[in-house]
PDB file of N, CA and C in Angstrom:
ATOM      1  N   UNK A   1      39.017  -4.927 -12.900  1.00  0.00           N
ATOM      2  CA  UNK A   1      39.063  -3.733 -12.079  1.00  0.00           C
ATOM      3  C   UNK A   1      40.499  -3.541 -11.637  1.00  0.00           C
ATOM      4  N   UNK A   2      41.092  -2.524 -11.956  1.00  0.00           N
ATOM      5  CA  UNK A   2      42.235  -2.127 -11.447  1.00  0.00           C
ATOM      6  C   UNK A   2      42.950  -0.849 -10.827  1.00  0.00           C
ATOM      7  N   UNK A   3      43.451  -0.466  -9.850  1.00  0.00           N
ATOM      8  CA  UNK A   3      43.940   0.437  -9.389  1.00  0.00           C
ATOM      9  C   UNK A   3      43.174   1.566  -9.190  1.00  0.00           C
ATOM     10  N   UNK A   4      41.965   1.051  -7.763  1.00  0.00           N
ATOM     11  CA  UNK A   4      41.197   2.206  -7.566  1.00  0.00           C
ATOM     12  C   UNK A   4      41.506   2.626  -6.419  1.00  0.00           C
ATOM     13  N   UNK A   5      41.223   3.799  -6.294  1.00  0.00           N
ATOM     14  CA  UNK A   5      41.447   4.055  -4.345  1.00  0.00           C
ATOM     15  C   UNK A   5      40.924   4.196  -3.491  1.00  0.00           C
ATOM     16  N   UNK A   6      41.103   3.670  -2.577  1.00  0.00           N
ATOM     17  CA  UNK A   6      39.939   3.871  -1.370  1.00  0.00           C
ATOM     18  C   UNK A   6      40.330   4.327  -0.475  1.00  0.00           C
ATOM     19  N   UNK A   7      38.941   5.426   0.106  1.00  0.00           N
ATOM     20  CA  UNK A   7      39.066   5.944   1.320  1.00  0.00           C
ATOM     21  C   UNK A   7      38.948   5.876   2.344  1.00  0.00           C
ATOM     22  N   UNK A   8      39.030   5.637   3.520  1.00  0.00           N
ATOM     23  CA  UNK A   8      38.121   5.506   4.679  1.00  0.00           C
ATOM     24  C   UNK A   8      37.653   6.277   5.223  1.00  0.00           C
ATOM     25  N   UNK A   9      36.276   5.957   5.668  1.00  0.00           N
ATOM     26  CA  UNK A   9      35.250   7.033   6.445  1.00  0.00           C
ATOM     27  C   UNK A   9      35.476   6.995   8.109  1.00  0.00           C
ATOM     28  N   UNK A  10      35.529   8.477   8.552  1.00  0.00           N
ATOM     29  CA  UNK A  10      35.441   8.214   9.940  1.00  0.00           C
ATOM     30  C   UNK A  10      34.151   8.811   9.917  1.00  0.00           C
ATOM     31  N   UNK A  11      33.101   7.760  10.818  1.00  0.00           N
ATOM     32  CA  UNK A  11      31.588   8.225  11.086  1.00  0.00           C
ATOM     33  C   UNK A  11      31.785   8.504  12.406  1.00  0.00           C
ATOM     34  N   UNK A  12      30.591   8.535  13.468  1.00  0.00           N
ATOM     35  CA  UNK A  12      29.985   9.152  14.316  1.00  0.00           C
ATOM     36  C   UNK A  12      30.127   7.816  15.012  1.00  0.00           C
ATOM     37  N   UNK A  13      30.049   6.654  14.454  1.00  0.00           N
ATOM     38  CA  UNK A  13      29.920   5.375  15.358  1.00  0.00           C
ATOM     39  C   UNK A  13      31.569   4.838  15.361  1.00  0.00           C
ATOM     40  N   UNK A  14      32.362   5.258  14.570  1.00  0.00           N
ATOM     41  CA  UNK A  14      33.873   4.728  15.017  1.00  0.00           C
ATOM     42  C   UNK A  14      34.416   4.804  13.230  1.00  0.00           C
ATOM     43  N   UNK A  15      35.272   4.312  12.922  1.00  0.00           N
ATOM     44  CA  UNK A  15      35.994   3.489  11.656  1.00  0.00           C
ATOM     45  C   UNK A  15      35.160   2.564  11.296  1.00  0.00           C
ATOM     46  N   UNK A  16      34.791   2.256  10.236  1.00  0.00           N
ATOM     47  CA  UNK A  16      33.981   1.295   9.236  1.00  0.00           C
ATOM     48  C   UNK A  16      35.045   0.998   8.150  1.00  0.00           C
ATOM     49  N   UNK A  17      34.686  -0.431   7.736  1.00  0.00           N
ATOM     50  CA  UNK A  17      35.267  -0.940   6.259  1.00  0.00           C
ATOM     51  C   UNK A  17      34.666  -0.049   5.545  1.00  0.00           C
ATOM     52  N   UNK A  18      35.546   0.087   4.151  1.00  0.00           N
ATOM     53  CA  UNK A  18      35.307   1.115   3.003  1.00  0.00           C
ATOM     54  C   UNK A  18      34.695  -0.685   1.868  1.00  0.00           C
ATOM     55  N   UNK A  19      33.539  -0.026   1.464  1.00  0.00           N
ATOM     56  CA  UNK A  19      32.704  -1.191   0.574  1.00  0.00           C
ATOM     57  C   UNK A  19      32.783  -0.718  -0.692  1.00  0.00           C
ATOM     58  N   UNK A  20      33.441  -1.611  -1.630  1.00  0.00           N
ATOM     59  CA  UNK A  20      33.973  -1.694  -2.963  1.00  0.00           C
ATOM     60  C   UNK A  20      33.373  -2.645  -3.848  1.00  0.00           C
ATOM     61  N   UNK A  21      32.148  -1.832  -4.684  1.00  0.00           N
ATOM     62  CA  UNK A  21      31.232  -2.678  -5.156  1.00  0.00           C
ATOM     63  C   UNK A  21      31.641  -2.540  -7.001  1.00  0.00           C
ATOM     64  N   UNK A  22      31.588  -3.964  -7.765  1.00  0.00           N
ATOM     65  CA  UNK A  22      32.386  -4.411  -8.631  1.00  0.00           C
ATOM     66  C   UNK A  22      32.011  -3.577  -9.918  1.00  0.00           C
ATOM     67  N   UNK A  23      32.228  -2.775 -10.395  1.00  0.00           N
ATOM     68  CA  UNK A  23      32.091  -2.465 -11.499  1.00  0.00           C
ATOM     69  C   UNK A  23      32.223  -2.701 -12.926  1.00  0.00           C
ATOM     70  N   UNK A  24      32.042  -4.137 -13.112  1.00  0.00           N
ATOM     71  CA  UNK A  24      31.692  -5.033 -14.494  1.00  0.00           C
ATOM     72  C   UNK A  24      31.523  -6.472 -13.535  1.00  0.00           C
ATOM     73  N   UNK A  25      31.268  -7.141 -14.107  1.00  0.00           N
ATOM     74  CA  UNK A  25      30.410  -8.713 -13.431  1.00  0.00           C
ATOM     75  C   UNK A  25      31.912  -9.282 -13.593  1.00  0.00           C
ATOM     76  N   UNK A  26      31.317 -10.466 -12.103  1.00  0.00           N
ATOM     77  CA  UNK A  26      32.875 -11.577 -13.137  1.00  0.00           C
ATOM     78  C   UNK A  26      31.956 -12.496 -12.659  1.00  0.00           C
ATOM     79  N   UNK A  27      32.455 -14.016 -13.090  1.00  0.00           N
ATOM     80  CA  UNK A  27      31.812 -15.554 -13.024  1.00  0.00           C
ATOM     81  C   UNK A  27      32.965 -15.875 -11.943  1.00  0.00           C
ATOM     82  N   UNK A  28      33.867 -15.384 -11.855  1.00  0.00           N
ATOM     83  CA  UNK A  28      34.925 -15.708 -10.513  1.00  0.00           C
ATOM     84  C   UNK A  28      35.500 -15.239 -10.458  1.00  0.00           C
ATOM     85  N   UNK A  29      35.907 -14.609  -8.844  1.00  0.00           N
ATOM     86  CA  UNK A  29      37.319 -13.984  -8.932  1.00  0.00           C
ATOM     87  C   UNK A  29      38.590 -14.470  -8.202  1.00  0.00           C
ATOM     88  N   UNK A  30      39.303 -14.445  -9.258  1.00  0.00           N
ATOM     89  CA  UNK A  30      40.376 -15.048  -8.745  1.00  0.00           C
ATOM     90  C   UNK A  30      41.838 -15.018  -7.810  1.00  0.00           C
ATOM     91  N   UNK A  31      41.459 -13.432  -7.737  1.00  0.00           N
ATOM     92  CA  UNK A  31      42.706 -12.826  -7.026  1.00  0.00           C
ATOM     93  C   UNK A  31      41.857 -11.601  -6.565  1.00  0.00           C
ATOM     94  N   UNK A  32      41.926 -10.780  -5.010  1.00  0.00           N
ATOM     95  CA  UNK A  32      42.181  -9.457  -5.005  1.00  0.00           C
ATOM     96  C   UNK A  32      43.727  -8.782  -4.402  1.00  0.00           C
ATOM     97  N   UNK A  33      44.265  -8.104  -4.630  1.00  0.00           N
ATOM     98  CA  UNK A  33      45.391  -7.491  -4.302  1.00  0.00           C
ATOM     99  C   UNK A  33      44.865  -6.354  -3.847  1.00  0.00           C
ATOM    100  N   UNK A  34      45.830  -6.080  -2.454  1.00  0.00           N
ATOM    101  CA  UNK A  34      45.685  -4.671  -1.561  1.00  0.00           C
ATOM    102  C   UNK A  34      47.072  -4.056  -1.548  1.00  0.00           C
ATOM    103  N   UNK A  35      47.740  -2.608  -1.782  1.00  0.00           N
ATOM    104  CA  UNK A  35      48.661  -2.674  -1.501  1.00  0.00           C
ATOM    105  C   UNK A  35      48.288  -0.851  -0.377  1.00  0.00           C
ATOM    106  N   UNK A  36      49.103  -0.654   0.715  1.00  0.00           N
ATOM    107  CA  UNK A  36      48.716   0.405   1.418  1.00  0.00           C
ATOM    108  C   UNK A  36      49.816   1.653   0.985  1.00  0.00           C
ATOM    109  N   UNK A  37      49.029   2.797   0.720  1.00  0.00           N
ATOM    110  CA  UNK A  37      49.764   3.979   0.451  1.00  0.00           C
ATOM    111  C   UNK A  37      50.829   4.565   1.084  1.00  0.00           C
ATOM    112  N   UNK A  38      51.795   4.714   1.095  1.00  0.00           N
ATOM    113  CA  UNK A  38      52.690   5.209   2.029  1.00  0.00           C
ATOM    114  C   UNK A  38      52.308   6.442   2.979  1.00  0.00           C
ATOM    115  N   UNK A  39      52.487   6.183   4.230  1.00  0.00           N
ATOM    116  CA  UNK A  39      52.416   7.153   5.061  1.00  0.00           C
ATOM    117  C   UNK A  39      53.577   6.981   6.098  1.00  0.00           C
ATOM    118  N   UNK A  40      53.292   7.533   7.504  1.00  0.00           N
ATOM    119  CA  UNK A  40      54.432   7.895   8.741  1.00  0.00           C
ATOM    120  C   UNK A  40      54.380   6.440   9.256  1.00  0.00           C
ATOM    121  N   UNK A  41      53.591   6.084   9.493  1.00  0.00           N
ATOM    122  CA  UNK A  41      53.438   4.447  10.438  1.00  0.00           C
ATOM    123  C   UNK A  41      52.969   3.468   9.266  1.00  0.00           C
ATOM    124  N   UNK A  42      53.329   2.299  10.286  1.00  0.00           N
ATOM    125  CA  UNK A  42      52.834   1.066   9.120  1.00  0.00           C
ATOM    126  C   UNK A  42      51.592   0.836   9.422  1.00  0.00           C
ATOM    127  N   UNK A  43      50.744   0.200   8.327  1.00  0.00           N
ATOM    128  CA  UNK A  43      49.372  -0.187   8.380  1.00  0.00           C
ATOM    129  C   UNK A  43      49.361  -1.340   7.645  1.00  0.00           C
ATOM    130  N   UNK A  44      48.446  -2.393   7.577  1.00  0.00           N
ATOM    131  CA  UNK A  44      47.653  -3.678   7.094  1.00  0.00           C
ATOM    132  C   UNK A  44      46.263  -3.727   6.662  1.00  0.00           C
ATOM    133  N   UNK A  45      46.517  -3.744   5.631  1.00  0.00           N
ATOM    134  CA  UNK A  45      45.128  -3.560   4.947  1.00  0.00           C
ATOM    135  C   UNK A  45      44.157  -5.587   4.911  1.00  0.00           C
ATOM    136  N   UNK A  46      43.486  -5.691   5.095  1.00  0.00           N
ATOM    137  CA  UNK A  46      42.784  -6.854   4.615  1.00  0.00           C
ATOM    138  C   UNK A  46      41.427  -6.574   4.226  1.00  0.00           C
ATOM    139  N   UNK A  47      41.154  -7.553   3.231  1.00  0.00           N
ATOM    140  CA  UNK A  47      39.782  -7.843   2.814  1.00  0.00           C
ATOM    141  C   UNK A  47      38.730  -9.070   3.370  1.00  0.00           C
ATOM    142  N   UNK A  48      37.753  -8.398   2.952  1.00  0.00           N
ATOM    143  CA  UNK A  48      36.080  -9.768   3.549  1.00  0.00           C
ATOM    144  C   UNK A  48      35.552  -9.837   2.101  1.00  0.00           C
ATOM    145  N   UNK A  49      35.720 -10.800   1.718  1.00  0.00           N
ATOM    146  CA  UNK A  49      34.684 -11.147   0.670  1.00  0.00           C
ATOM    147  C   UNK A  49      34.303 -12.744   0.263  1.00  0.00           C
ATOM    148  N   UNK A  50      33.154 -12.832   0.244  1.00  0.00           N
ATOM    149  CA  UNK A  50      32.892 -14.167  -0.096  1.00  0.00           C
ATOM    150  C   UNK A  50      32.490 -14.701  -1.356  1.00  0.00           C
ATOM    151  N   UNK A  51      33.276 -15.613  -1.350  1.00  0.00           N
ATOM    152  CA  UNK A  51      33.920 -16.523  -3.203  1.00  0.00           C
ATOM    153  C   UNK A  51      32.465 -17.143  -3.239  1.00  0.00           C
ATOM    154  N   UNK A  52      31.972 -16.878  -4.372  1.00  0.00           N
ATOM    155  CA  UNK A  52      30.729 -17.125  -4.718  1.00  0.00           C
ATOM    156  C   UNK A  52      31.133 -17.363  -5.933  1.00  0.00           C
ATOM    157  N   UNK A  53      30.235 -17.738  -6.855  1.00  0.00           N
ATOM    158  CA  UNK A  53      29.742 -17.436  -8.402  1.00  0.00           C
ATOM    159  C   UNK A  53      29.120 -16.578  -8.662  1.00  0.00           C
ATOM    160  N   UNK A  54      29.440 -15.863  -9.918  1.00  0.00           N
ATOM    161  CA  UNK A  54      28.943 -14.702 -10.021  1.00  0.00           C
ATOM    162  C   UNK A  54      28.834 -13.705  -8.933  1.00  0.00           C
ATOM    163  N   UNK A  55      29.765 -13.269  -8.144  1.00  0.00           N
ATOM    164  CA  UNK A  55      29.702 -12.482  -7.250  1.00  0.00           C
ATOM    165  C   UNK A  55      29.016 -10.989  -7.390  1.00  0.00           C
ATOM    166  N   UNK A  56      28.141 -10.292  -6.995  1.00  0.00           N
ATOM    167  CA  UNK A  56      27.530  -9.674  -7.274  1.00  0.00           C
ATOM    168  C   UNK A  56      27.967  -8.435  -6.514  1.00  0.00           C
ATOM    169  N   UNK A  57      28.222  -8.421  -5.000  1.00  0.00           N
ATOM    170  CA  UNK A  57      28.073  -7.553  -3.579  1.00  0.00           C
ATOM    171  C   UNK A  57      30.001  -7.445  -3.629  1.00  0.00           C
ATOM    172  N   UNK A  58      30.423  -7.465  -4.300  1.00  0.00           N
ATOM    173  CA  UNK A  58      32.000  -6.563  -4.176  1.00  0.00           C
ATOM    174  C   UNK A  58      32.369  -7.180  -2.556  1.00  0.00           C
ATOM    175  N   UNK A  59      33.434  -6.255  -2.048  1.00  0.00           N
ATOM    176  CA  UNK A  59      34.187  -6.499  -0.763  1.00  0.00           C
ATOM    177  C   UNK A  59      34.584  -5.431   0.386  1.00  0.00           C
ATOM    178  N   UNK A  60      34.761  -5.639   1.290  1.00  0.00           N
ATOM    179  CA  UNK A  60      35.140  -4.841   2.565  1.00  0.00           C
ATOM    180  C   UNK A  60      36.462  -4.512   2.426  1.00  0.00           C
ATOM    181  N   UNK A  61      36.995  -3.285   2.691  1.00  0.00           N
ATOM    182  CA  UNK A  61      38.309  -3.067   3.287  1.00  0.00           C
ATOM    183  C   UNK A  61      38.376  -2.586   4.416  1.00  0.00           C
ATOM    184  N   UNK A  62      39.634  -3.218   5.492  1.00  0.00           N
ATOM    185  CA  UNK A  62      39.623  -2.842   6.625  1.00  0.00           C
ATOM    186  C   UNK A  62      40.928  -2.402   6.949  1.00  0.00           C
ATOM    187  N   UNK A  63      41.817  -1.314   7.105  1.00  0.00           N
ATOM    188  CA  UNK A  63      42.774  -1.039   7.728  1.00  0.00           C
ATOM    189  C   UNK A  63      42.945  -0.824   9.509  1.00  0.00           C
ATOM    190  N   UNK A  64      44.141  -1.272   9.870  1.00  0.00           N
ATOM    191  CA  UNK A  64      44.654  -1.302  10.758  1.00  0.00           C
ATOM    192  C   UNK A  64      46.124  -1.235  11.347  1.00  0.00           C
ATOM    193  N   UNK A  65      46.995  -0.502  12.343  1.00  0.00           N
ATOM    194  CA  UNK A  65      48.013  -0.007  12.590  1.00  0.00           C
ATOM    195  C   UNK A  65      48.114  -1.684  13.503  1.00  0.00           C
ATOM    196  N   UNK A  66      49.810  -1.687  13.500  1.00  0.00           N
ATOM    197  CA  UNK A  66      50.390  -2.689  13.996  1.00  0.00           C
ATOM    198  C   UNK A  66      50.270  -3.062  15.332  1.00  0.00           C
ATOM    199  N   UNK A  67      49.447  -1.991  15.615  1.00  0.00           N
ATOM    200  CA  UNK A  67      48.618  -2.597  16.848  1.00  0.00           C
ATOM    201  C   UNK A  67      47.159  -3.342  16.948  1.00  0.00           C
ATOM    202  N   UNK A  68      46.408  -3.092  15.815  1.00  0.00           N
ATOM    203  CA  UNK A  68      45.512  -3.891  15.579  1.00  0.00           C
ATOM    204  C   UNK A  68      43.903  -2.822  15.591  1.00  0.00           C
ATOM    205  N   UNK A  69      44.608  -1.673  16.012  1.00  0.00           N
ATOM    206  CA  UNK A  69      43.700   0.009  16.165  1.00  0.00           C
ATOM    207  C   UNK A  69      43.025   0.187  14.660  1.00  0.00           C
ATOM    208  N   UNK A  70      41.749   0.225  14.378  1.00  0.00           N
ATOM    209  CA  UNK A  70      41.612   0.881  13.251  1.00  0.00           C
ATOM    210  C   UNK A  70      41.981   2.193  13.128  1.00  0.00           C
ATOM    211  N   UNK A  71      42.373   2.118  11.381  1.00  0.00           N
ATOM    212  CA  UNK A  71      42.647   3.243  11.299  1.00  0.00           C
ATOM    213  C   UNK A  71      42.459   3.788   9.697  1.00  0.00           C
ATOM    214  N   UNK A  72      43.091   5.026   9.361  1.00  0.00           N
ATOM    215  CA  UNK A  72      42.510   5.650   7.963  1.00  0.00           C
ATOM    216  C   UNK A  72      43.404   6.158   7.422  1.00  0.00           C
ATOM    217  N   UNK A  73      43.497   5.864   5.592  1.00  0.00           N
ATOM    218  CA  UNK A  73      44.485   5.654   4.916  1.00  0.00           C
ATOM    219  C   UNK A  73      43.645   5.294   3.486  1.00  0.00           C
ATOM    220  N   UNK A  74      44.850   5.606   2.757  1.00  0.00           N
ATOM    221  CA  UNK A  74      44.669   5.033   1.029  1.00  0.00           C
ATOM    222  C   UNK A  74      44.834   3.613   0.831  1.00  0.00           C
ATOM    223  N   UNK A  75      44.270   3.167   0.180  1.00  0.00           N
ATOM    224  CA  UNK A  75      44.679   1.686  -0.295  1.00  0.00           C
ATOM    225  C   UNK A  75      44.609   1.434  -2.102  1.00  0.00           C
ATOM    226  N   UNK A  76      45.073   1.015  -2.804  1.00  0.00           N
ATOM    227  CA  UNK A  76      44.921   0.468  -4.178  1.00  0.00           C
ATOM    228  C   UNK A  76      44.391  -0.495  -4.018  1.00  0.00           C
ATOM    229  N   UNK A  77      43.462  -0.993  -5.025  1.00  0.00           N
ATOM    230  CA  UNK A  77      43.510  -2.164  -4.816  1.00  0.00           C
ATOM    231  C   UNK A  77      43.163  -2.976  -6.320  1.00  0.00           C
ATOM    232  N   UNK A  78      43.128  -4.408  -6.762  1.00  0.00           N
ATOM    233  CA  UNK A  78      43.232  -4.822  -8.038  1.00  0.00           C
ATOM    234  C   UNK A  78      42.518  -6.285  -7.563  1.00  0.00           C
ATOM    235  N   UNK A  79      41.895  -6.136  -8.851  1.00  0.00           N
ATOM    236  CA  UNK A  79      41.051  -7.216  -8.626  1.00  0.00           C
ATOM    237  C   UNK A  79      40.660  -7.899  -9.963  1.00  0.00           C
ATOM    238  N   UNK A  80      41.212  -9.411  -9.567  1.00  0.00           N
ATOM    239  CA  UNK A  80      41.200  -9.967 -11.427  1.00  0.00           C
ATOM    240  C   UNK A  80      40.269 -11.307 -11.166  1.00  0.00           C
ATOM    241  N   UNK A  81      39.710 -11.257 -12.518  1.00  0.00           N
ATOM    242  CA  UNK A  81      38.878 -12.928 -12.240  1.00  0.00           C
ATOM    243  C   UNK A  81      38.309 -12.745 -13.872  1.00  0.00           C
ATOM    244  N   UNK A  82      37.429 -13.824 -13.867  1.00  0.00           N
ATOM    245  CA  UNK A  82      36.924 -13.978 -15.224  1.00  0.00           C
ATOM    246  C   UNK A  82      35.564 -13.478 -15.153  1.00  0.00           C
TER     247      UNK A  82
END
């Protein structure tokens, strides 16, 4: 999987992680890479995902401003394993 983009949703209950579910199987993955789209302020993107076998349920993205505020933005992201 490589170089998809994600959006973030603003709902009714606040900012939510954007859920990025795997589109071909892997037996492991070995790397994900986040990189954040350029905008006016800086942001930090991180991921939640748990290293399993055969991972099935993909991963969370969560952005946040250098204050620790969620917030909403593009992200790439790349994801390699076998």
């Amino acid at each position: 999987m490589n170089d998809k983009l994600a959006e973030w949703l603003n709902t009714k209950e606040g900012w939510r992680p954007h859920v990025i579910n795997f589109s071909k199987s892997f037996v492991d993955v070995d790397s994900i890479q986040l990189t954040v789209q350029a905008g006016s302020d800086a942001r930090y993107a991180i991921y939640d995902f748990e290293d399993a076998a055969n991972p099935e349920d993909g991963f969370r993205i969560f952005l946040y401003t250098t204050n620790g505020t969620p917030t909403s933005g593009t992200v790439d992201f790349t994801v390699r394993g076998v």
